[in-house]
PDB file of N, CA and C in Angstrom:
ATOM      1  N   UNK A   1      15.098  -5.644  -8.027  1.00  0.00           N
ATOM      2  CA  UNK A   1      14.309  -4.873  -8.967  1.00  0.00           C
ATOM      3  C   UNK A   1      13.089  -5.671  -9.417  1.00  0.00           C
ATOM      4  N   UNK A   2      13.233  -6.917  -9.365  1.00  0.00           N
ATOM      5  CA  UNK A   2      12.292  -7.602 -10.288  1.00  0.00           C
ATOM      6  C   UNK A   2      11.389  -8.202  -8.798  1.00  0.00           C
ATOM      7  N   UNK A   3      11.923  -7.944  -7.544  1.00  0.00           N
ATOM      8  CA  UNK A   3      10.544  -8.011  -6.444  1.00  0.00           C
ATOM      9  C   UNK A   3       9.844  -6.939  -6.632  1.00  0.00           C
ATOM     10  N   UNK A   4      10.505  -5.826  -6.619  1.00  0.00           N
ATOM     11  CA  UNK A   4       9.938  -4.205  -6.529  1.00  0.00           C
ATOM     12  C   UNK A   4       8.747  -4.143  -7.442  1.00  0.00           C
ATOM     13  N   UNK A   5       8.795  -5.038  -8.645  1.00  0.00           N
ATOM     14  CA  UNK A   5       8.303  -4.403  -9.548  1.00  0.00           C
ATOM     15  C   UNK A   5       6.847  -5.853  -9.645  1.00  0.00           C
ATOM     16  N   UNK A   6       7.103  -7.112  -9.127  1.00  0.00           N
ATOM     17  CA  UNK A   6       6.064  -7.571  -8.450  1.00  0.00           C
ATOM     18  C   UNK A   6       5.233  -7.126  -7.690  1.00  0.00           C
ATOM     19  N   UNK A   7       5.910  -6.581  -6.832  1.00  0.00           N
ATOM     20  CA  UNK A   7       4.989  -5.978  -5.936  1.00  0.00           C
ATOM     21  C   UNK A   7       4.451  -4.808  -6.242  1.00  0.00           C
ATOM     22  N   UNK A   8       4.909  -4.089  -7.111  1.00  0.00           N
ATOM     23  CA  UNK A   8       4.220  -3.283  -7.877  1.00  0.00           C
ATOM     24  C   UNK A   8       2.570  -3.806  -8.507  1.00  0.00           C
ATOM     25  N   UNK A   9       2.592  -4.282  -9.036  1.00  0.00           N
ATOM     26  CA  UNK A   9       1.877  -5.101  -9.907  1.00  0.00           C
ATOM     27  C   UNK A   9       0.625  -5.461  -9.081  1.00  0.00           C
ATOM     28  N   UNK A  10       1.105  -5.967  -8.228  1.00  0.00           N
ATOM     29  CA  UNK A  10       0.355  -7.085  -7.213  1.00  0.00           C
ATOM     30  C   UNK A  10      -0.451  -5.874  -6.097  1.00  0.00           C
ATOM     31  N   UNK A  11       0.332  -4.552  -6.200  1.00  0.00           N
ATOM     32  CA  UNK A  11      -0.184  -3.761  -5.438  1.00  0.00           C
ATOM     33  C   UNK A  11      -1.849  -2.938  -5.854  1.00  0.00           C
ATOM     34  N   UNK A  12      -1.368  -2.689  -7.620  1.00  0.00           N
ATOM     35  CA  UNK A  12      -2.111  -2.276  -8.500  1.00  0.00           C
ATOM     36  C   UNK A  12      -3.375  -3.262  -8.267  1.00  0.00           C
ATOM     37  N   UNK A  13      -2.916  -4.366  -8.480  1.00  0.00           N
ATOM     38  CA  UNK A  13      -4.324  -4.916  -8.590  1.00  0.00           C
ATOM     39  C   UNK A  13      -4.888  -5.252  -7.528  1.00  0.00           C
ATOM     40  N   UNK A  14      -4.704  -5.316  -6.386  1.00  0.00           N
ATOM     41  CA  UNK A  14      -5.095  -5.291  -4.824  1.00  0.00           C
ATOM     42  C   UNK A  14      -6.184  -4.316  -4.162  1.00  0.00           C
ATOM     43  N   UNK A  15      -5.549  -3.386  -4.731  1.00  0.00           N
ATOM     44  CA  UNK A  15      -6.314  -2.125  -4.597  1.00  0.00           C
ATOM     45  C   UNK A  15      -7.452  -1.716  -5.432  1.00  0.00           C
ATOM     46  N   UNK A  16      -7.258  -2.074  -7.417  1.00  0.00           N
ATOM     47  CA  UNK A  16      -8.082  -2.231  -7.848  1.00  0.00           C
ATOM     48  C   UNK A  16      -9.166  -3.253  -7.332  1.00  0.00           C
ATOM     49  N   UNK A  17      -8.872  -4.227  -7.129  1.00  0.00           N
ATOM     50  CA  UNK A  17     -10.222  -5.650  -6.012  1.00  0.00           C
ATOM     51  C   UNK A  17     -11.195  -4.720  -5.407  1.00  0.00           C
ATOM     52  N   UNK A  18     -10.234  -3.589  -4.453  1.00  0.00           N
ATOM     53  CA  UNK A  18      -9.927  -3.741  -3.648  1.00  0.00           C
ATOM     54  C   UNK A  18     -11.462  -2.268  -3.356  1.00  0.00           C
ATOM     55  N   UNK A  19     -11.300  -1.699  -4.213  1.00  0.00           N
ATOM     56  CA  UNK A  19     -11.974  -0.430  -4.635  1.00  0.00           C
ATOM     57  C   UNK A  19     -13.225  -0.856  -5.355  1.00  0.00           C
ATOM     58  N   UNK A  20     -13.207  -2.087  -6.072  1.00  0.00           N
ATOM     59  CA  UNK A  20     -14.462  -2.553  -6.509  1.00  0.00           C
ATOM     60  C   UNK A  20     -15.466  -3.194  -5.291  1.00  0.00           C
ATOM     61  N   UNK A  21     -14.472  -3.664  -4.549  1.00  0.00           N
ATOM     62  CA  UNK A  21     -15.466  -4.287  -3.336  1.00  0.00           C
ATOM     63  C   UNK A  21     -15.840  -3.526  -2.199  1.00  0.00           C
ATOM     64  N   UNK A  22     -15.670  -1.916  -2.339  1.00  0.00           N
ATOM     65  CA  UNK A  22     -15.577  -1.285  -1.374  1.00  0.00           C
ATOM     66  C   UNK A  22     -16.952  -0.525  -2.277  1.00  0.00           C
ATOM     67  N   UNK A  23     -17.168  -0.516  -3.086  1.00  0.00           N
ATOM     68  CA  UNK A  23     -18.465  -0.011  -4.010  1.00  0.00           C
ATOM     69  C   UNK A  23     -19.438  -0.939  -3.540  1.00  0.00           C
ATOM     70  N   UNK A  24     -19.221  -2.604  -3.434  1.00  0.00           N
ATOM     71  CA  UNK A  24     -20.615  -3.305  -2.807  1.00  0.00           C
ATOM     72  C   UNK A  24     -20.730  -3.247  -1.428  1.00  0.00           C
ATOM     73  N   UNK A  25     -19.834  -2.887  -0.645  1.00  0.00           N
ATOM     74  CA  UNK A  25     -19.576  -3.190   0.851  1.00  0.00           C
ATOM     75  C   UNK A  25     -19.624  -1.915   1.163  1.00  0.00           C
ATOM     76  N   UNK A  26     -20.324  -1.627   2.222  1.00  0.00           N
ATOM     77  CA  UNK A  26     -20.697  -0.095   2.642  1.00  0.00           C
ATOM     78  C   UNK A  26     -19.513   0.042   3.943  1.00  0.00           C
ATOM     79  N   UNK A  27     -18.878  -0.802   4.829  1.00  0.00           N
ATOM     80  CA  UNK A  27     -18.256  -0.472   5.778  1.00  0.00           C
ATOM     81  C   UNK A  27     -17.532  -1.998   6.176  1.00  0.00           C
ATOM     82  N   UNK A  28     -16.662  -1.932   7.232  1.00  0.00           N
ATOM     83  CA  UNK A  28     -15.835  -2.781   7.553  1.00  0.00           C
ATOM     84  C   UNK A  28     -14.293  -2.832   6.770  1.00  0.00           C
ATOM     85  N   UNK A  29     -14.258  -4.467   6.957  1.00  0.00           N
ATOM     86  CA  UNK A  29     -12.967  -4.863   6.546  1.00  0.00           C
ATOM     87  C   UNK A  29     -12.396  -4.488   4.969  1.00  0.00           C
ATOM     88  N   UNK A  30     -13.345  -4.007   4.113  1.00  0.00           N
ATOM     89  CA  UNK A  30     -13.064  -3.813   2.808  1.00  0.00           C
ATOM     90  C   UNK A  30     -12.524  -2.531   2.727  1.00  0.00           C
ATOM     91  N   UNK A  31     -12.066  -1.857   3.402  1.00  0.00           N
ATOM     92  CA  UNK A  31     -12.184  -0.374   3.161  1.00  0.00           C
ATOM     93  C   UNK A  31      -9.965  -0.720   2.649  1.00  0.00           C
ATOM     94  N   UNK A  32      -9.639  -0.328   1.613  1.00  0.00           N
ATOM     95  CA  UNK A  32      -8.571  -0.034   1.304  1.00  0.00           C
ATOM     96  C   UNK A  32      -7.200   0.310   2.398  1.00  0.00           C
ATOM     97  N   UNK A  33      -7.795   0.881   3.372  1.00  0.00           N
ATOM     98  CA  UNK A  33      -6.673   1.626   4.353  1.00  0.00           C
ATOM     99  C   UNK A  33      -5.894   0.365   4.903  1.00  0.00           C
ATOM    100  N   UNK A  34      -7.580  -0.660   5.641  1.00  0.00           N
ATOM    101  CA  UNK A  34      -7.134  -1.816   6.276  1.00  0.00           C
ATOM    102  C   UNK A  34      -6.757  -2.937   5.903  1.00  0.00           C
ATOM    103  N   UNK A  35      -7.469  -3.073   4.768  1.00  0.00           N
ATOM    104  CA  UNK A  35      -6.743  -4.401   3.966  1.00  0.00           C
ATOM    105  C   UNK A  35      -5.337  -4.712   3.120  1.00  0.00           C
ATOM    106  N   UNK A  36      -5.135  -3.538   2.267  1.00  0.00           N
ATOM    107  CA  UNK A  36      -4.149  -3.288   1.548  1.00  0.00           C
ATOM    108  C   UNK A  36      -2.944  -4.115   2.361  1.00  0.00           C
ATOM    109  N   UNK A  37      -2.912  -3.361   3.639  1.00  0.00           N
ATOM    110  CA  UNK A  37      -1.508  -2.770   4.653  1.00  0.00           C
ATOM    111  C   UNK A  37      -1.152  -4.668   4.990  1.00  0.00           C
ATOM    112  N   UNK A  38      -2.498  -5.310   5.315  1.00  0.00           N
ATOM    113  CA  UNK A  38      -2.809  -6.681   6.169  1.00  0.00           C
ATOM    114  C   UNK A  38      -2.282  -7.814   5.007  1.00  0.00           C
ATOM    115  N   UNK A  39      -2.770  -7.434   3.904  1.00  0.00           N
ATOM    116  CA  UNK A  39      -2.334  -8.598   2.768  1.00  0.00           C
ATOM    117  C   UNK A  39      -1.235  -8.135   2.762  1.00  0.00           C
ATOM    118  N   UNK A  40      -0.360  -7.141   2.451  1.00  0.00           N
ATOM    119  CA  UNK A  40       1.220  -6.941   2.128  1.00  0.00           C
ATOM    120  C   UNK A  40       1.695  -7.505   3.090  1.00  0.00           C
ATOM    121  N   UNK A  41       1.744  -7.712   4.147  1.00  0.00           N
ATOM    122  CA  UNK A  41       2.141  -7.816   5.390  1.00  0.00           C
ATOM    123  C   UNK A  41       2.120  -9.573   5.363  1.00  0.00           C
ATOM    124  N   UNK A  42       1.276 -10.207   5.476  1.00  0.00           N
ATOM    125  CA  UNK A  42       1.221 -11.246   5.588  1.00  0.00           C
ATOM    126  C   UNK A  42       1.575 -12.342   4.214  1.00  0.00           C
ATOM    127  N   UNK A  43       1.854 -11.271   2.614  1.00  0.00           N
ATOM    128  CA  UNK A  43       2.297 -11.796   1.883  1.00  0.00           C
ATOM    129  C   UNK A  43       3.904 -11.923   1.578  1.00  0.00           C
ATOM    130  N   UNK A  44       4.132 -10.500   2.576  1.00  0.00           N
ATOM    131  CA  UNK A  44       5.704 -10.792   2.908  1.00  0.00           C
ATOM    132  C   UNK A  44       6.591 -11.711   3.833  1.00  0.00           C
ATOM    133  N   UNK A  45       5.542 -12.208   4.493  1.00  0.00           N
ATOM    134  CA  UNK A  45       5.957 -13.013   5.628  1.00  0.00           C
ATOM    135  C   UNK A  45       6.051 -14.352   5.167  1.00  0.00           C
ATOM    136  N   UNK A  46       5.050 -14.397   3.948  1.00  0.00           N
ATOM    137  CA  UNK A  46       4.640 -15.865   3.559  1.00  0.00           C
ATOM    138  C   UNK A  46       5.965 -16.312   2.529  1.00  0.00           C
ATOM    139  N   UNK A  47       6.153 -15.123   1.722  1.00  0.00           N
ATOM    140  CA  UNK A  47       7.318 -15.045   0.906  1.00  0.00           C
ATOM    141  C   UNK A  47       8.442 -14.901   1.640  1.00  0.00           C
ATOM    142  N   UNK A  48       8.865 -14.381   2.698  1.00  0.00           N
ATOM    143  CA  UNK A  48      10.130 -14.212   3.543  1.00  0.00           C
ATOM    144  C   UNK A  48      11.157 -13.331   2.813  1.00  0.00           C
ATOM    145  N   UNK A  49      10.172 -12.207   2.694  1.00  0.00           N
ATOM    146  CA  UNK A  49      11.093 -11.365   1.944  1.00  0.00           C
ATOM    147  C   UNK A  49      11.177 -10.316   2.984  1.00  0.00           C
ATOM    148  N   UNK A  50      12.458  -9.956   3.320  1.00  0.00           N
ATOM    149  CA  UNK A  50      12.848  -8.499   4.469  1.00  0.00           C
ATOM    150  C   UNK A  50      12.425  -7.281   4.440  1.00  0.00           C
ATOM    151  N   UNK A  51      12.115  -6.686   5.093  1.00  0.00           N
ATOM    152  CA  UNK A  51      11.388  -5.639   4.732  1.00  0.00           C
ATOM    153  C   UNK A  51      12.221  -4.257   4.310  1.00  0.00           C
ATOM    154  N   UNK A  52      13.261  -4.488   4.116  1.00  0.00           N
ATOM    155  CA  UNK A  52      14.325  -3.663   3.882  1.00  0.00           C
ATOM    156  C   UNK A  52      14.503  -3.644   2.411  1.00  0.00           C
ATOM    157  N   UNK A  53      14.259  -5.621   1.699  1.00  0.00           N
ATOM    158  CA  UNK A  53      14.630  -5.613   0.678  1.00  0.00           C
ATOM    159  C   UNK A  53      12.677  -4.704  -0.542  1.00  0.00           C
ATOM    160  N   UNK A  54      12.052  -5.098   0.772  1.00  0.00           N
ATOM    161  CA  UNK A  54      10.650  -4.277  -0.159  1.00  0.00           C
ATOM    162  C   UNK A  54      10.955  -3.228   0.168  1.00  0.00           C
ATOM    163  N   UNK A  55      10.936  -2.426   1.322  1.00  0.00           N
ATOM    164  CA  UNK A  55      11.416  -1.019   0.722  1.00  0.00           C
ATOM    165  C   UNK A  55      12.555   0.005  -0.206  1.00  0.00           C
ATOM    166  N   UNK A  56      13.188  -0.452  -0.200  1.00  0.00           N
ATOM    167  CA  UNK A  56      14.538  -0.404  -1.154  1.00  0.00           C
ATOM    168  C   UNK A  56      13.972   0.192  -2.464  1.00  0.00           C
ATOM    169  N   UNK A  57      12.905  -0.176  -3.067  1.00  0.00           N
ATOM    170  CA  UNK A  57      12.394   0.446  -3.944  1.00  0.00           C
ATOM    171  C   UNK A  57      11.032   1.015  -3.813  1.00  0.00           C
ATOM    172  N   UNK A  58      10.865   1.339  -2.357  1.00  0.00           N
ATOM    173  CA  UNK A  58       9.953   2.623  -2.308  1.00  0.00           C
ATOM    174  C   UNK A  58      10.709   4.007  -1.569  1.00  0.00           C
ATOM    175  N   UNK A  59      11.683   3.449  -0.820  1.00  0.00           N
ATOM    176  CA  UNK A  59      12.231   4.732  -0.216  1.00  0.00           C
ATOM    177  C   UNK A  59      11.896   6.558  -1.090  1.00  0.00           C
ATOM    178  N   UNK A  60      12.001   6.639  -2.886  1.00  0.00           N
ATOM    179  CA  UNK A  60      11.726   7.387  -3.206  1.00  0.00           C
ATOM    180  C   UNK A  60      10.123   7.627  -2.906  1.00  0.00           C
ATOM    181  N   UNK A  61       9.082   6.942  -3.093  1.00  0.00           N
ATOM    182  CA  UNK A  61       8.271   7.368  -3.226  1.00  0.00           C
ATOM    183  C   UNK A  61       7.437   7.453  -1.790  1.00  0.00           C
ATOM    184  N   UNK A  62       8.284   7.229  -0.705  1.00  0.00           N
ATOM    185  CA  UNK A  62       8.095   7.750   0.483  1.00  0.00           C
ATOM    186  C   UNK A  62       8.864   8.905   1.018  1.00  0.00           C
ATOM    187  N   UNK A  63       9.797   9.740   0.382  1.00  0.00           N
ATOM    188  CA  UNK A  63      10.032  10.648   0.562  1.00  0.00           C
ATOM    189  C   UNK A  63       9.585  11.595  -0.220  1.00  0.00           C
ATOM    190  N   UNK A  64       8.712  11.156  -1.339  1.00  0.00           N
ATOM    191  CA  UNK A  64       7.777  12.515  -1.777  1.00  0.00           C
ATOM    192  C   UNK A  64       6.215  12.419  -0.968  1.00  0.00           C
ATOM    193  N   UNK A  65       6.124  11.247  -0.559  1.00  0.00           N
ATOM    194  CA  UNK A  65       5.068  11.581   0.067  1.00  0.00           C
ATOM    195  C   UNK A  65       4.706  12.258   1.352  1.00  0.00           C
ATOM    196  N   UNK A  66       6.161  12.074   2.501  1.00  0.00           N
ATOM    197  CA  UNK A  66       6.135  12.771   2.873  1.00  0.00           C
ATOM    198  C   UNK A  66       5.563  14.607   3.445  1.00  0.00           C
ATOM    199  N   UNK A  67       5.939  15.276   2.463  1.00  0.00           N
ATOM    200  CA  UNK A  67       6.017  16.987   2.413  1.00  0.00           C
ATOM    201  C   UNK A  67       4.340  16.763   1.962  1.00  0.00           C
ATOM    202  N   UNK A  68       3.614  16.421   1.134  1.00  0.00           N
ATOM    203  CA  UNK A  68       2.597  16.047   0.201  1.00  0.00           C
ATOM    204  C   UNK A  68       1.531  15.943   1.884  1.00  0.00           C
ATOM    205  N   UNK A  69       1.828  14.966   2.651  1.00  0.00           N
ATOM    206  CA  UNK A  69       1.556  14.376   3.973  1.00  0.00           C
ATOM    207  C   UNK A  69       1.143  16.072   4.769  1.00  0.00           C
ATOM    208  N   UNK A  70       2.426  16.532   5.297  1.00  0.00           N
ATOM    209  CA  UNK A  70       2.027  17.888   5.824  1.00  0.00           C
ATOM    210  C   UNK A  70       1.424  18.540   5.370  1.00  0.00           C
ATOM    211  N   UNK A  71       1.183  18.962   3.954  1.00  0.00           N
ATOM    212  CA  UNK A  71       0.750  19.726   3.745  1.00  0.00           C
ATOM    213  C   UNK A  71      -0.794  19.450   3.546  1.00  0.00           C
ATOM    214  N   UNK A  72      -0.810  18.389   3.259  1.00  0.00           N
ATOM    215  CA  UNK A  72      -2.218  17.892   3.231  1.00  0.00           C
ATOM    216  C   UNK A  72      -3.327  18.144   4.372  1.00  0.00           C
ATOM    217  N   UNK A  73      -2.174  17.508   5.751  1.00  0.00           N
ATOM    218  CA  UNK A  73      -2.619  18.268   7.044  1.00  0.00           C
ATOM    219  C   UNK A  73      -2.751  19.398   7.517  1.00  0.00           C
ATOM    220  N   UNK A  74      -1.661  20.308   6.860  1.00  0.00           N
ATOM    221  CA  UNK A  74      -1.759  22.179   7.412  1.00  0.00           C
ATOM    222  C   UNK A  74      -3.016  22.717   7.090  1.00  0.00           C
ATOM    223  N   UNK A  75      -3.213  21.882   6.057  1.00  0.00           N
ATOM    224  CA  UNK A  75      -4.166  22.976   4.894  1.00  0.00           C
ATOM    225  C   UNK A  75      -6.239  22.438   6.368  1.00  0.00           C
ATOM    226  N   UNK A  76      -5.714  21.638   6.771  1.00  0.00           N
ATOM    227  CA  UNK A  76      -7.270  21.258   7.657  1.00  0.00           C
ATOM    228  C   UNK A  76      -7.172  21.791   9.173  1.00  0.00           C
ATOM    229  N   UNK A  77      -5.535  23.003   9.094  1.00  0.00           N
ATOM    230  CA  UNK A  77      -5.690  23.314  10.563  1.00  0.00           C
ATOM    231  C   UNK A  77      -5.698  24.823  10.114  1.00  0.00           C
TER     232      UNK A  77
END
C-alpha cells in the first residue's frame, strides 16, 4: 500500500514536470505519452520492485479504463 501510494505521488508530479515542459518544447521526447511510461519503467527496475507488486494497486483503475478506452474509440468510427 505504501509503494502504491508512492508511486502515486511520484506519478502526479512526473506528469505535472512533465506538462510544464511540454508547454516550452514543441515536439519530441517531452511529450507525456513517451516519457511518463520510460521513467516508470526504468524507476522500477532501479528499485526492483515486480511489476505485479505495482500493479496490484492499479488493477482497479485499469479496469475502468478499459470500457472508457472503447468507447472513446467507437465514438471516432
Amino acid at each position: 500500500m505504501l509503494v502504491g501510494g508512492l508511486f502515486l505521488i511520484l506519478t502526479v508530479l512526473f506528469i505535472s514536470r512533465i506538462k510544464s515542459g511540454v508547454q516550452t518544447a514543441s515536439e519530441g521526447l517531452c511529450l507525456t505519452v513517451t516519457c511518463h511510461p520510460l521513467v516508470l519503467v526504468v524507476l522500477l527496475l532501479i528499485v526492483n520492485i515486480p511489476y505485479d507488486a505495482y500493479n496490484q494497486g492499479g488493477k482497479w483503475l485499469t479496469n475502468m479504463l478499459q470500457p472508457a478506452t472503447v468507447a472513446f474509440c467507437h465514438s471516432f468510427i
